[in-house]
PDB file of N, CA and C in Angstrom:
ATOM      1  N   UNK A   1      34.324  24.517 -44.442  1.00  0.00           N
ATOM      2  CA  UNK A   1      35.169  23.583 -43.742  1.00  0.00           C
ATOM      3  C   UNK A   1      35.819  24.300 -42.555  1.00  0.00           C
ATOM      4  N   UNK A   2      35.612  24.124 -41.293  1.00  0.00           N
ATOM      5  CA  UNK A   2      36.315  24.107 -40.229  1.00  0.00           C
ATOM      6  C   UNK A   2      37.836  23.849 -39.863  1.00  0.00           C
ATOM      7  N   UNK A   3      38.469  24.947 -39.380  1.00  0.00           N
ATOM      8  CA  UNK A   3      40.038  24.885 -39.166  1.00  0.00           C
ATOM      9  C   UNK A   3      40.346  23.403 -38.968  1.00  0.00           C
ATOM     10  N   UNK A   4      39.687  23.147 -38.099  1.00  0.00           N
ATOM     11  CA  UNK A   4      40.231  21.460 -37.674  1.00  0.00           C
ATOM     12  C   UNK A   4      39.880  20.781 -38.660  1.00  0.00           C
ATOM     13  N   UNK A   5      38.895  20.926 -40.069  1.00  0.00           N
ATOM     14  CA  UNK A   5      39.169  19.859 -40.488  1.00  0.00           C
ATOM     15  C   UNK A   5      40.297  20.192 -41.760  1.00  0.00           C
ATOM     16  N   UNK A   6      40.734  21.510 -42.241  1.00  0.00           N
ATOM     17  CA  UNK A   6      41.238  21.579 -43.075  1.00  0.00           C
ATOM     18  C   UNK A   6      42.874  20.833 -42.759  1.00  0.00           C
ATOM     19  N   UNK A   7      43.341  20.691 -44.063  1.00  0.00           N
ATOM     20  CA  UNK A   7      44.680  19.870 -43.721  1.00  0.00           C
ATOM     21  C   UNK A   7      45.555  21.139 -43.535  1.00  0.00           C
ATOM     22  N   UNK A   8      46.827  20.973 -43.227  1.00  0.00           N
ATOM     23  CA  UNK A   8      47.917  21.962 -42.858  1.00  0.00           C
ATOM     24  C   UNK A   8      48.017  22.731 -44.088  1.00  0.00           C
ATOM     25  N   UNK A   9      48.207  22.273 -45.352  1.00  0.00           N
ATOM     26  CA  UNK A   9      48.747  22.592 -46.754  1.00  0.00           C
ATOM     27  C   UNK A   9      47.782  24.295 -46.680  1.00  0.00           C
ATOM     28  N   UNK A  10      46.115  23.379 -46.765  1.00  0.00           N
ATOM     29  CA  UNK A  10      45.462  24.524 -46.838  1.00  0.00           C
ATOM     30  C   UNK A  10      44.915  25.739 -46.141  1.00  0.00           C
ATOM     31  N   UNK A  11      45.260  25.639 -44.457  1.00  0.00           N
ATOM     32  CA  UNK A  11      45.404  26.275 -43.170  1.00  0.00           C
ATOM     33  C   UNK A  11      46.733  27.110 -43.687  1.00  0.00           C
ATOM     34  N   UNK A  12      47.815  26.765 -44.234  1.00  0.00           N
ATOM     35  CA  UNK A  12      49.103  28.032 -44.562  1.00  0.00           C
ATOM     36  C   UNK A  12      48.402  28.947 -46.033  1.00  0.00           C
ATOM     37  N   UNK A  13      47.702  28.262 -46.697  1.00  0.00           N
ATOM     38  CA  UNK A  13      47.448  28.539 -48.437  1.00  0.00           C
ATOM     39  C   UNK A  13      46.328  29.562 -47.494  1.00  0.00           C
ATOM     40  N   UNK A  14      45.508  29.580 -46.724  1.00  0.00           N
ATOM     41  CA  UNK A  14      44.375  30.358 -45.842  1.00  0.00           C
ATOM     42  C   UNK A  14      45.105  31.523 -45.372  1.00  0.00           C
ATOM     43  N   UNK A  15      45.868  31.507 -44.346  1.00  0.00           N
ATOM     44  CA  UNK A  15      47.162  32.309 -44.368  1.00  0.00           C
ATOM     45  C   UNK A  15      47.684  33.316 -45.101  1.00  0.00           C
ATOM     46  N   UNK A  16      47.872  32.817 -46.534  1.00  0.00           N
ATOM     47  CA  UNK A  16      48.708  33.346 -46.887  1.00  0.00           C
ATOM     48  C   UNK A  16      47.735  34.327 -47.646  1.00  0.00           C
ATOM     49  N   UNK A  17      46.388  33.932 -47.869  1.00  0.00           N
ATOM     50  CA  UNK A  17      45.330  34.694 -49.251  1.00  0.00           C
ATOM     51  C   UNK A  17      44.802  36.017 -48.050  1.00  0.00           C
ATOM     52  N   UNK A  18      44.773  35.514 -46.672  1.00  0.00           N
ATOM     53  CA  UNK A  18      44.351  36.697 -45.590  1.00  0.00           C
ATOM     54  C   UNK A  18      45.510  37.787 -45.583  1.00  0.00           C
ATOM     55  N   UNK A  19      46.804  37.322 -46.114  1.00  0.00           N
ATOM     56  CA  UNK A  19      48.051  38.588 -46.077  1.00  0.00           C
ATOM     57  C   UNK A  19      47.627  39.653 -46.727  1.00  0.00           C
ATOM     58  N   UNK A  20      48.170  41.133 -46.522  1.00  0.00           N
ATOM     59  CA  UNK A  20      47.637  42.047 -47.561  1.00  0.00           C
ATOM     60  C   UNK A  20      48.660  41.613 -49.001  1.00  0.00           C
ATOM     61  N   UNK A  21      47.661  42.125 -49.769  1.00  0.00           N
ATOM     62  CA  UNK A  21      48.675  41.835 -51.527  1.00  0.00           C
ATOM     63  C   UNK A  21      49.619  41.650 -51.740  1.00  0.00           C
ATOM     64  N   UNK A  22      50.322  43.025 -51.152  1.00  0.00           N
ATOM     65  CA  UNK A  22      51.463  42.793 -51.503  1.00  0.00           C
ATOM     66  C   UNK A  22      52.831  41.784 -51.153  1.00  0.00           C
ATOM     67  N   UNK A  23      52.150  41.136 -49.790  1.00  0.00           N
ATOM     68  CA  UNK A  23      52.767  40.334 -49.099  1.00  0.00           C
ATOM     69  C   UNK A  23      52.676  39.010 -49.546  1.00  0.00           C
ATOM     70  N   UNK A  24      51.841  38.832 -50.309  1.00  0.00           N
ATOM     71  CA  UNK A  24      51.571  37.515 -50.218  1.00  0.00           C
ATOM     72  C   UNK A  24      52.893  36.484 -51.309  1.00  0.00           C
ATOM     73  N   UNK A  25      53.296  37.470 -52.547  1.00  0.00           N
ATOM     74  CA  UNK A  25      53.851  36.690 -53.012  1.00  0.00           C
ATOM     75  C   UNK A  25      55.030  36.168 -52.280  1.00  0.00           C
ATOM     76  N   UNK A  26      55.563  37.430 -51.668  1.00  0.00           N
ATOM     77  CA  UNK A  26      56.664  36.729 -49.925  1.00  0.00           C
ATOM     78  C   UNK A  26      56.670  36.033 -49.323  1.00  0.00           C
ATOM     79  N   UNK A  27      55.393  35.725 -48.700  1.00  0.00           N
ATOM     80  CA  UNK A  27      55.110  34.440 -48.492  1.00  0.00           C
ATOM     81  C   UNK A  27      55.274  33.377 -48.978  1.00  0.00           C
ATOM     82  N   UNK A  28      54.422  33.466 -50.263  1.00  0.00           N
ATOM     83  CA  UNK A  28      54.423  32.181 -51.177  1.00  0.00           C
ATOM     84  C   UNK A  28      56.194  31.674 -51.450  1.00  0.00           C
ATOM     85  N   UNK A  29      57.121  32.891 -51.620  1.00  0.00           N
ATOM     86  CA  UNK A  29      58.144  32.346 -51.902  1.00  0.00           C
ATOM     87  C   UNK A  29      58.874  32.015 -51.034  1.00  0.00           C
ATOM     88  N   UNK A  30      58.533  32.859 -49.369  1.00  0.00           N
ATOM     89  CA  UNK A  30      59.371  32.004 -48.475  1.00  0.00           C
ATOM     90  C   UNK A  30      59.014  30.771 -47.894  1.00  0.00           C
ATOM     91  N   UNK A  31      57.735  30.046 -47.980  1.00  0.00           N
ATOM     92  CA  UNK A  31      57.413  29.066 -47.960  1.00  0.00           C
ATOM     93  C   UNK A  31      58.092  28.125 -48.745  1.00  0.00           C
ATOM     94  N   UNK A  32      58.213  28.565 -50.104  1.00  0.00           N
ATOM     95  CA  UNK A  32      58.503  27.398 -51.163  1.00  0.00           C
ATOM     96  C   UNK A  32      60.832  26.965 -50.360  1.00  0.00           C
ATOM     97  N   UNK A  33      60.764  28.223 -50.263  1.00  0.00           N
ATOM     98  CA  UNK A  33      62.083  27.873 -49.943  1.00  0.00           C
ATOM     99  C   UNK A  33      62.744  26.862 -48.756  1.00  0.00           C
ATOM    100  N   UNK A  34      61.182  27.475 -47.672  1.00  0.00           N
ATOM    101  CA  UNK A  34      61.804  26.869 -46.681  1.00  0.00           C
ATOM    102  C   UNK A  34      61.309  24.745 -46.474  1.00  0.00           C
ATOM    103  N   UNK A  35      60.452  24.814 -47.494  1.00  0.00           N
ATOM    104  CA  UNK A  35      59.750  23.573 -47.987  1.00  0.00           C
ATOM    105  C   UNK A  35      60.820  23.224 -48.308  1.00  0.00           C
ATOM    106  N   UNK A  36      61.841  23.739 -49.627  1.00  0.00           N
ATOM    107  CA  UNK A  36      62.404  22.865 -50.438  1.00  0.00           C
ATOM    108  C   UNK A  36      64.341  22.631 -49.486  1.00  0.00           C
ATOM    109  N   UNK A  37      64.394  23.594 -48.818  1.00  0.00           N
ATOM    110  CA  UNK A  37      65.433  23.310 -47.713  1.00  0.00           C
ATOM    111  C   UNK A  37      65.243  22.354 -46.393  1.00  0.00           C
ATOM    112  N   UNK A  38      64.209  22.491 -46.158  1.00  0.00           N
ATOM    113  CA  UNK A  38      63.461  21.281 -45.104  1.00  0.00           C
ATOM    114  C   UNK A  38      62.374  20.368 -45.724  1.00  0.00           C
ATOM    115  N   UNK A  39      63.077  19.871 -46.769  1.00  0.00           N
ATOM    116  CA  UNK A  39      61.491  18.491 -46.865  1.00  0.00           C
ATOM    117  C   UNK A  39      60.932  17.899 -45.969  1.00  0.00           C
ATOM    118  N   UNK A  40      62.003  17.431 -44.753  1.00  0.00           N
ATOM    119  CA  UNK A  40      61.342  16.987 -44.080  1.00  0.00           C
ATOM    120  C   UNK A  40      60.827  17.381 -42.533  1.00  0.00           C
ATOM    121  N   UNK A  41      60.331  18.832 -42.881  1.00  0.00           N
ATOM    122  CA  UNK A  41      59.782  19.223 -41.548  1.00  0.00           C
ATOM    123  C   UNK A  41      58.233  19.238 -41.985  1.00  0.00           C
ATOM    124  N   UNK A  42      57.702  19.357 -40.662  1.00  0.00           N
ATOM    125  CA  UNK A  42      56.060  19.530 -40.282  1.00  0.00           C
ATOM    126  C   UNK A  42      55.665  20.879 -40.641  1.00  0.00           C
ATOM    127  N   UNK A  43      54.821  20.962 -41.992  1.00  0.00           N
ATOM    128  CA  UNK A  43      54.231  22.285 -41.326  1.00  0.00           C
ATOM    129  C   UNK A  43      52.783  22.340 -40.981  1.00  0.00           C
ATOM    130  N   UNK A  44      52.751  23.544 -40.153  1.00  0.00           N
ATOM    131  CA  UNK A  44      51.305  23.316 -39.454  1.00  0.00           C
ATOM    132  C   UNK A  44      51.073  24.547 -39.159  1.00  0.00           C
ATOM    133  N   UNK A  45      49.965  25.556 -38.721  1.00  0.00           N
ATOM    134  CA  UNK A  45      49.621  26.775 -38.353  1.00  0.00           C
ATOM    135  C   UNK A  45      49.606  26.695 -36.835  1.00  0.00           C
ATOM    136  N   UNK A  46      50.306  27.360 -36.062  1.00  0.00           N
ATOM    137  CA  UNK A  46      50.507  27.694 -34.657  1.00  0.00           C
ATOM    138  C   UNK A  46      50.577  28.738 -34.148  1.00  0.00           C
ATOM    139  N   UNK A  47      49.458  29.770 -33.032  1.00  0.00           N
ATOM    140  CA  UNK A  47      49.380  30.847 -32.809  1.00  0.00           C
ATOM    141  C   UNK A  47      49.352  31.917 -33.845  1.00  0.00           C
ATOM    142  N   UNK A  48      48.520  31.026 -34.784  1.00  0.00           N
ATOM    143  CA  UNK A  48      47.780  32.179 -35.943  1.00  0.00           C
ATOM    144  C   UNK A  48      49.108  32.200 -37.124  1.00  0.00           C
ATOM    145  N   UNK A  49      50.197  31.552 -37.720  1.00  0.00           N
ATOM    146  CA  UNK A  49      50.899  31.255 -38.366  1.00  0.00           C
ATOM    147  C   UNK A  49      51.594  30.370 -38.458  1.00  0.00           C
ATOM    148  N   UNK A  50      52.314  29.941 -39.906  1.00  0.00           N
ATOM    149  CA  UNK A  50      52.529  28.780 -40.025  1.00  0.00           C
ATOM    150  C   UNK A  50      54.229  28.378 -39.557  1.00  0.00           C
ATOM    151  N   UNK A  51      53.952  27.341 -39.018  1.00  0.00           N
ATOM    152  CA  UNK A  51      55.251  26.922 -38.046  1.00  0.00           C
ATOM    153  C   UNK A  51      55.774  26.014 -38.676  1.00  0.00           C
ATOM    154  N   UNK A  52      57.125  25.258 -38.751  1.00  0.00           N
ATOM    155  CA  UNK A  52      57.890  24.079 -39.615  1.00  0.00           C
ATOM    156  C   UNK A  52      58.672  23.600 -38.403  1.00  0.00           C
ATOM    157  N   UNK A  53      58.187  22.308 -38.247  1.00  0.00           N
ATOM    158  CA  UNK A  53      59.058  21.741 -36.967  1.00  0.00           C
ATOM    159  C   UNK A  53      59.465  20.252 -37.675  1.00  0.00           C
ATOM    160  N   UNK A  54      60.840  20.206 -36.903  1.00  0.00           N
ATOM    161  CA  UNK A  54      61.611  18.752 -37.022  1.00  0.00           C
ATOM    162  C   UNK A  54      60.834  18.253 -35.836  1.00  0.00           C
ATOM    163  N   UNK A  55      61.757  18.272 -35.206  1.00  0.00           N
ATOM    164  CA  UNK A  55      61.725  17.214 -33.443  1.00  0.00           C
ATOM    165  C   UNK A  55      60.903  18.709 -32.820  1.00  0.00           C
ATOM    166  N   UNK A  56      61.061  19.707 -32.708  1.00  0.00           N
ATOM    167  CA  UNK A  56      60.892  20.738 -32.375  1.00  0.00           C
ATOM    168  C   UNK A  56      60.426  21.697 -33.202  1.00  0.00           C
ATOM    169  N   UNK A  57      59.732  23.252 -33.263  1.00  0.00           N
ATOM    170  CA  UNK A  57      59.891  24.150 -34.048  1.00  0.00           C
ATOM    171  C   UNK A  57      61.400  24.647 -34.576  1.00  0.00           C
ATOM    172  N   UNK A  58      61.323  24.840 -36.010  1.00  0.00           N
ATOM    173  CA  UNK A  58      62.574  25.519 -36.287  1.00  0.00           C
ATOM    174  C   UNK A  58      62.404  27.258 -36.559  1.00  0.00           C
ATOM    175  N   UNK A  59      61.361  27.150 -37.211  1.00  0.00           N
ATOM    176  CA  UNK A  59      61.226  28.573 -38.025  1.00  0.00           C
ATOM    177  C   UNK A  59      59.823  28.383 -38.059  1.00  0.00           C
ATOM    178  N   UNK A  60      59.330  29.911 -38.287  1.00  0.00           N
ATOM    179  CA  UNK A  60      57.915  30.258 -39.300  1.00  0.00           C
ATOM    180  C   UNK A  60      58.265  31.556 -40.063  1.00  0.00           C
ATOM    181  N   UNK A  61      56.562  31.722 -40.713  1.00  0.00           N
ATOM    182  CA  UNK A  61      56.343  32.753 -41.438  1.00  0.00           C
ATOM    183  C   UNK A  61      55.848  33.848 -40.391  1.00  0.00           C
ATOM    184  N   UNK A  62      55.441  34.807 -40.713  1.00  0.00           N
ATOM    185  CA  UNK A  62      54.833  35.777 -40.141  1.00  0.00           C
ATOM    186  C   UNK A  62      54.394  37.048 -41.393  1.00  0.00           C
ATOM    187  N   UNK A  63      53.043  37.152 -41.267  1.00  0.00           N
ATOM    188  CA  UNK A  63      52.885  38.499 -42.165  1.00  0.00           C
ATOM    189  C   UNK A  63      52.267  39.964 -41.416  1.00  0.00           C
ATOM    190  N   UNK A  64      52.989  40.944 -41.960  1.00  0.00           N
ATOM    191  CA  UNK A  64      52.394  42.779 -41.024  1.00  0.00           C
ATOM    192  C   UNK A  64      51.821  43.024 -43.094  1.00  0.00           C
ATOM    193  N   UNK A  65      51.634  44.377 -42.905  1.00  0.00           N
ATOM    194  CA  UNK A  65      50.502  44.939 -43.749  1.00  0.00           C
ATOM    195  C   UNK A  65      51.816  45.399 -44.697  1.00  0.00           C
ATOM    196  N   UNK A  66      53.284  45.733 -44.289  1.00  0.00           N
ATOM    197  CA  UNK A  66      53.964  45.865 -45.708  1.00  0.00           C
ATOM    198  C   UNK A  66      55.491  44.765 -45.738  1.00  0.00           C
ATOM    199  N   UNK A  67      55.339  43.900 -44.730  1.00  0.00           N
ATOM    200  CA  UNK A  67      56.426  42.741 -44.884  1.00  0.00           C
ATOM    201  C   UNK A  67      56.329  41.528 -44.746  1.00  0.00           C
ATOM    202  N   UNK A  68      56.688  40.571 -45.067  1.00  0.00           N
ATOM    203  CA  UNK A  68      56.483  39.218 -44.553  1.00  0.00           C
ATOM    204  C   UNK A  68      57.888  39.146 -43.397  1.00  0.00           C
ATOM    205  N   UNK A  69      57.808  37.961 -42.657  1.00  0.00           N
ATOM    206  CA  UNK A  69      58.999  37.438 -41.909  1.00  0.00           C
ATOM    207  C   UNK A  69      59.218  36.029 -42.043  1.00  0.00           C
ATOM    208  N   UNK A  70      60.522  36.104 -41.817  1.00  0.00           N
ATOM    209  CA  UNK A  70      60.856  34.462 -41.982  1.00  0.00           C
ATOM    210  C   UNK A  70      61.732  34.555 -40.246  1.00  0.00           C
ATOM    211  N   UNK A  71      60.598  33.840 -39.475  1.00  0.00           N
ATOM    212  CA  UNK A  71      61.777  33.566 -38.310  1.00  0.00           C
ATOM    213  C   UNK A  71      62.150  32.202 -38.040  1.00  0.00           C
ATOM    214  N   UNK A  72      63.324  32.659 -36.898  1.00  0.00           N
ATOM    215  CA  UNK A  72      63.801  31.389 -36.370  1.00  0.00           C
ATOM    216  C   UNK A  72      63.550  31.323 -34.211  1.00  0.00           C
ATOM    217  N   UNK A  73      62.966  30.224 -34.251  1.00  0.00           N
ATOM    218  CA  UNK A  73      62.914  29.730 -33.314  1.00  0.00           C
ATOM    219  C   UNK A  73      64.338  29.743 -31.988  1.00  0.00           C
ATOM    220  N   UNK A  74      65.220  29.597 -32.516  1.00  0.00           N
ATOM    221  CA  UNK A  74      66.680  29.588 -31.888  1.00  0.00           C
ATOM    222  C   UNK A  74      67.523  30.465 -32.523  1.00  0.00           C
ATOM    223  N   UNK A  75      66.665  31.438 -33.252  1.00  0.00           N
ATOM    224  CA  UNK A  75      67.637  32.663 -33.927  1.00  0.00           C
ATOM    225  C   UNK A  75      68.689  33.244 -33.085  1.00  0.00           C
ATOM    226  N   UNK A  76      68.814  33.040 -32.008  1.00  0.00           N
ATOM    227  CA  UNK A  76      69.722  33.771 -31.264  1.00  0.00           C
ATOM    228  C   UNK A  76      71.188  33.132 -31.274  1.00  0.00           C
ATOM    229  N   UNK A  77      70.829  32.052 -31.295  1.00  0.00           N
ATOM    230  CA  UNK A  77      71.555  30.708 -31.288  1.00  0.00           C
ATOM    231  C   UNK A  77      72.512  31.021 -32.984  1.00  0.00           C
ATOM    232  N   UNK A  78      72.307  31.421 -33.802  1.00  0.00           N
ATOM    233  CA  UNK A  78      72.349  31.415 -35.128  1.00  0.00           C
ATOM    234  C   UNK A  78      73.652  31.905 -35.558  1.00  0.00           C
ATOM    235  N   UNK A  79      74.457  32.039 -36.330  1.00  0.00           N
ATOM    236  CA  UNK A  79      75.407  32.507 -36.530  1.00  0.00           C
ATOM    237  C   UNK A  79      75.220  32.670 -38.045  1.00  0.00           C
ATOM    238  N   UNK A  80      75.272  34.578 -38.110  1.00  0.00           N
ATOM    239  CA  UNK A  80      74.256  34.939 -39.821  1.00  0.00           C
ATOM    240  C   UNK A  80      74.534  36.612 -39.209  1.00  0.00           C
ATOM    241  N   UNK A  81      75.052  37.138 -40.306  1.00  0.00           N
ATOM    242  CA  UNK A  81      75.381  38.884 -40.029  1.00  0.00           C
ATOM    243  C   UNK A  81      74.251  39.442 -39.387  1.00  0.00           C
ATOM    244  N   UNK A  82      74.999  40.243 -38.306  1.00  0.00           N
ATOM    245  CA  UNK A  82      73.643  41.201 -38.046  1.00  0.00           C
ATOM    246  C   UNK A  82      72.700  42.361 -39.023  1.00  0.00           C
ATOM    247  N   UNK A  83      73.097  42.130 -39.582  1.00  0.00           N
ATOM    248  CA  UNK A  83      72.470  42.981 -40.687  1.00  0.00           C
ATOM    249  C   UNK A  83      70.879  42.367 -40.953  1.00  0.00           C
ATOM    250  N   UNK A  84      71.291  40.804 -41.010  1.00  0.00           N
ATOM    251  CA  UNK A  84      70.026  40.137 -41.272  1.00  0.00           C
ATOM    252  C   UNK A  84      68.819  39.950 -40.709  1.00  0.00           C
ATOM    253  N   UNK A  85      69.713  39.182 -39.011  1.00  0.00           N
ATOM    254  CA  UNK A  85      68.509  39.062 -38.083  1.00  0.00           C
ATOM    255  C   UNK A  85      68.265  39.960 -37.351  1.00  0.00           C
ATOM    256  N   UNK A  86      66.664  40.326 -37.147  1.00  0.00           N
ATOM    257  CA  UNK A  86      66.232  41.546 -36.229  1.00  0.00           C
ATOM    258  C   UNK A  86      65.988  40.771 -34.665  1.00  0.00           C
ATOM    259  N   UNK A  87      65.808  41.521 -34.342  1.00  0.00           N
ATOM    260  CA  UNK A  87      65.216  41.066 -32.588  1.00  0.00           C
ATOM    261  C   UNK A  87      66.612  40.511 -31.563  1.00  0.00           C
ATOM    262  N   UNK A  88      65.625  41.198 -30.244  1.00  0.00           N
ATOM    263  CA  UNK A  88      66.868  41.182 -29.049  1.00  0.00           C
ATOM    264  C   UNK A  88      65.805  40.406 -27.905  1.00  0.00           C
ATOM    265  N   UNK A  89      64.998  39.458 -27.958  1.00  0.00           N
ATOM    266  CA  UNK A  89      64.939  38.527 -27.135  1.00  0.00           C
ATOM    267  C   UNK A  89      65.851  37.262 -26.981  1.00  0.00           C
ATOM    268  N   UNK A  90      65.355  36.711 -25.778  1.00  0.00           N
ATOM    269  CA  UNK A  90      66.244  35.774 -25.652  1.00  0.00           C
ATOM    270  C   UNK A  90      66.611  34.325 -26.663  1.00  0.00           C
ATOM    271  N   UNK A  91      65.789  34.196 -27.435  1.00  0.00           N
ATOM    272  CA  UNK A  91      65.810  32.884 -28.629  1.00  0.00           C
ATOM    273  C   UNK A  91      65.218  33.569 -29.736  1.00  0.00           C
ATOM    274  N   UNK A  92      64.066  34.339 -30.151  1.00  0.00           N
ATOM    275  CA  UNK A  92      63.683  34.468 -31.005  1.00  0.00           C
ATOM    276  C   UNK A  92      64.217  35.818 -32.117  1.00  0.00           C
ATOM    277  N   UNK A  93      64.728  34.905 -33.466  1.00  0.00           N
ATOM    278  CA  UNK A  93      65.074  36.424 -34.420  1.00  0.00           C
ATOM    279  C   UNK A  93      64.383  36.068 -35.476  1.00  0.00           C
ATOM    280  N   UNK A  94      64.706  37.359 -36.138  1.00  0.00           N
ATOM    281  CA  UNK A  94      63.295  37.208 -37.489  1.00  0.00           C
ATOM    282  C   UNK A  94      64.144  38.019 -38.908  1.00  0.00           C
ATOM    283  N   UNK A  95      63.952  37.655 -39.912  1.00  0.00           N
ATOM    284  CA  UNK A  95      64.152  38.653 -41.056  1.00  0.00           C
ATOM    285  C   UNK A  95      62.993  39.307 -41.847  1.00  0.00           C
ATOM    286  N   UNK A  96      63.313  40.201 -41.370  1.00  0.00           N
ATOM    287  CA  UNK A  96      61.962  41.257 -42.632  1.00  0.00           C
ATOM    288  C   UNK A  96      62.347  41.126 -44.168  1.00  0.00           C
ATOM    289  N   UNK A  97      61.100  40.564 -44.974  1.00  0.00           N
ATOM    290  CA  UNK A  97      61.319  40.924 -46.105  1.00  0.00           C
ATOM    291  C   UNK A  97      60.197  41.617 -46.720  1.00  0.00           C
ATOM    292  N   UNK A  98      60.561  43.051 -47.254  1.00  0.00           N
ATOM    293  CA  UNK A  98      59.448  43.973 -47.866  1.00  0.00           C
ATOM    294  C   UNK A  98      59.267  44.067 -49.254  1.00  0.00           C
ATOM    295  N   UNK A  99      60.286  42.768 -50.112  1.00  0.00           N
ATOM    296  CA  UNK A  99      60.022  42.929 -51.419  1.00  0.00           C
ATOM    297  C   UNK A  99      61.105  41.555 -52.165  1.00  0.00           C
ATOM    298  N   UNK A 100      60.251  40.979 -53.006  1.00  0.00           N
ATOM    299  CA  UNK A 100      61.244  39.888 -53.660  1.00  0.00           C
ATOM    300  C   UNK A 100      62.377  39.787 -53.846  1.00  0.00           C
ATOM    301  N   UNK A 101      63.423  40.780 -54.242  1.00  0.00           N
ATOM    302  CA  UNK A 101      64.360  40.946 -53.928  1.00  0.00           C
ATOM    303  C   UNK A 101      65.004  41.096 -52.397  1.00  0.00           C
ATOM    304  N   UNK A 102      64.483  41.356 -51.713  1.00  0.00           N
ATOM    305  CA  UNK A 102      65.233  41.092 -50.565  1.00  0.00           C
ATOM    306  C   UNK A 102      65.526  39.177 -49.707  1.00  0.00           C
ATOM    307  N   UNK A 103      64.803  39.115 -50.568  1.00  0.00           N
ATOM    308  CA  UNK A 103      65.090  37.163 -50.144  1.00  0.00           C
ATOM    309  C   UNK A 103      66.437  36.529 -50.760  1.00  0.00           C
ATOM    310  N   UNK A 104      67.209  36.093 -49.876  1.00  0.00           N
ATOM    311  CA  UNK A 104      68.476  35.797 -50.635  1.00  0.00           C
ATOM    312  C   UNK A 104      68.547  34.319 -50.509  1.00  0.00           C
ATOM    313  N   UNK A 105      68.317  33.516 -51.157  1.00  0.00           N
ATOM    314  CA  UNK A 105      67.961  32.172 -51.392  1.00  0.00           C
ATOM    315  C   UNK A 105      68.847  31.180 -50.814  1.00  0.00           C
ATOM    316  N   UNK A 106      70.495  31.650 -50.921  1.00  0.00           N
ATOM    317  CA  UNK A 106      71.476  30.788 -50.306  1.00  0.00           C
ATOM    318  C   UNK A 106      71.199  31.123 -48.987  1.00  0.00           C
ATOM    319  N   UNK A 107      71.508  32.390 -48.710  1.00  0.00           N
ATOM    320  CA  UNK A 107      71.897  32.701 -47.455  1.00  0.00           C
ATOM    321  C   UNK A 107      70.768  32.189 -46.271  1.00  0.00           C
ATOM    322  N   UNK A 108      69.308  32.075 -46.759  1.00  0.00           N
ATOM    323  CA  UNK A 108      68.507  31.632 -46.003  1.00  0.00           C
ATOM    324  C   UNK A 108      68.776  30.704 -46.133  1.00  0.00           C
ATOM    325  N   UNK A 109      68.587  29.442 -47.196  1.00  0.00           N
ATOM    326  CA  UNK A 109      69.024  28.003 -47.099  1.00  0.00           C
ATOM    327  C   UNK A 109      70.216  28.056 -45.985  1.00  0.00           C
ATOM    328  N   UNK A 110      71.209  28.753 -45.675  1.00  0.00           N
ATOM    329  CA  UNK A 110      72.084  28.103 -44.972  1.00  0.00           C
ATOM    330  C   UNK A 110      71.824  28.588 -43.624  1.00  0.00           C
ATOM    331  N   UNK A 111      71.316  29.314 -42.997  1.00  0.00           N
ATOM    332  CA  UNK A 111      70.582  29.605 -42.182  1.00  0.00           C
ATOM    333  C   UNK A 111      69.209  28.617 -41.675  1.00  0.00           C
ATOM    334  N   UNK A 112      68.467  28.349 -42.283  1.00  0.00           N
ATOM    335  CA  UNK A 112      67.472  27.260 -42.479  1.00  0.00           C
ATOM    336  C   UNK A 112      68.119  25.824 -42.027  1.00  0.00           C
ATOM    337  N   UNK A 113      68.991  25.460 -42.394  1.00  0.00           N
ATOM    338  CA  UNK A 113      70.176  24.220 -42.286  1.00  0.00           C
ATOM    339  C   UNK A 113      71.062  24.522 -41.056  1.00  0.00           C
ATOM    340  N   UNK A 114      71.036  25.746 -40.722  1.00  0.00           N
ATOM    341  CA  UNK A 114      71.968  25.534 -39.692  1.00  0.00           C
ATOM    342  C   UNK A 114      71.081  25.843 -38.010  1.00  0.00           C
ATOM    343  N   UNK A 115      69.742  26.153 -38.280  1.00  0.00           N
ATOM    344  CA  UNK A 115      68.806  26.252 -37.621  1.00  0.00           C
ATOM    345  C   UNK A 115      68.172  24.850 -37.100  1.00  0.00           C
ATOM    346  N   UNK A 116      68.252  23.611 -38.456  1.00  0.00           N
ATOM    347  CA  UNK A 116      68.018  22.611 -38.468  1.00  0.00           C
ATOM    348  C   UNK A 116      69.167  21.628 -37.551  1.00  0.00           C
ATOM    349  N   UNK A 117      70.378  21.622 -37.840  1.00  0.00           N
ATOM    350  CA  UNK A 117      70.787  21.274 -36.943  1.00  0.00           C
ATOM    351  C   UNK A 117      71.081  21.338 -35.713  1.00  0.00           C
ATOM    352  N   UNK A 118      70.651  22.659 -34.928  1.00  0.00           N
ATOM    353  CA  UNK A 118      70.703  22.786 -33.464  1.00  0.00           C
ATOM    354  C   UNK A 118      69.205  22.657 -33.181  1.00  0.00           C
ATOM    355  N   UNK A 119      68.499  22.213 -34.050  1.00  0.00           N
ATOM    356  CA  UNK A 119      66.768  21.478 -33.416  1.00  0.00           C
ATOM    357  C   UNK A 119      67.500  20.061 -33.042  1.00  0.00           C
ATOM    358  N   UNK A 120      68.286  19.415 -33.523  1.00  0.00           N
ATOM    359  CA  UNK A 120      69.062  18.265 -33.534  1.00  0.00           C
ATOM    360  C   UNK A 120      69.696  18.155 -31.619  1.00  0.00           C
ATOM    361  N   UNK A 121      70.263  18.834 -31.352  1.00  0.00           N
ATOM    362  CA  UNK A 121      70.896  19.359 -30.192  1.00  0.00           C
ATOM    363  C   UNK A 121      70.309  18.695 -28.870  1.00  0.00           C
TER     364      UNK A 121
END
């Protein structure tokens, strides 16, 4: 089956089985989170990863060979300790996560939600 014809679900599930090992369950769980904090965004694979847009992009995934990322689209915009978000461009920040424990479930949910409302903006 051809990219175009696969549906989105299985274009991220494609994604996520190409991550190296150890990454993948990171994935799998920052997906599930950011699914169950945004039901109602789009997801779809864009520039080789999977993107979640309202009206706009909010966030994606991103995988390297020993972390996953969870970014934000208007991360800059964000208000969330620096400790968390990496990157010094002009909109885009990201969080590295190199191991299940480093995913903090509220703190992204509220981050995720507050990302969501300045797609609103």
């Amino acid at each position: 089956m051809s990219k175009a014809t696969q549906s989105p679900h299985s274009q991220v599930e494609a994604f996520i089985q190409r991550a190296a090992p150890p990454v993948r369950p990171l994935l799998r769980q920052l997906r599930k989170l950011v699914r169950e904090t945004l039901p109602d965004a789009r997801e779809e694979i864009k520039w080789g990863r999977p993107v979640y847009s309202l009206r706009r992009i909010v966030c994606y995934l991103a995988a390297a060979k020993d972390h996953a990322s969870l970014g934000f689209y208007r991360g800059a915009d964000l208000r969330a300790p620096n400790v968390l978000l990496e990157g010094d461009g002009k909109k885009l920040r990201h969080i590295k996560v190199r191991q299940i424990e480093d995913i903090r479930p509220r703190v992204f949910a509220r981050l995720l939600r507050q990302a969501a409302r300045l797609d609103e903006e």
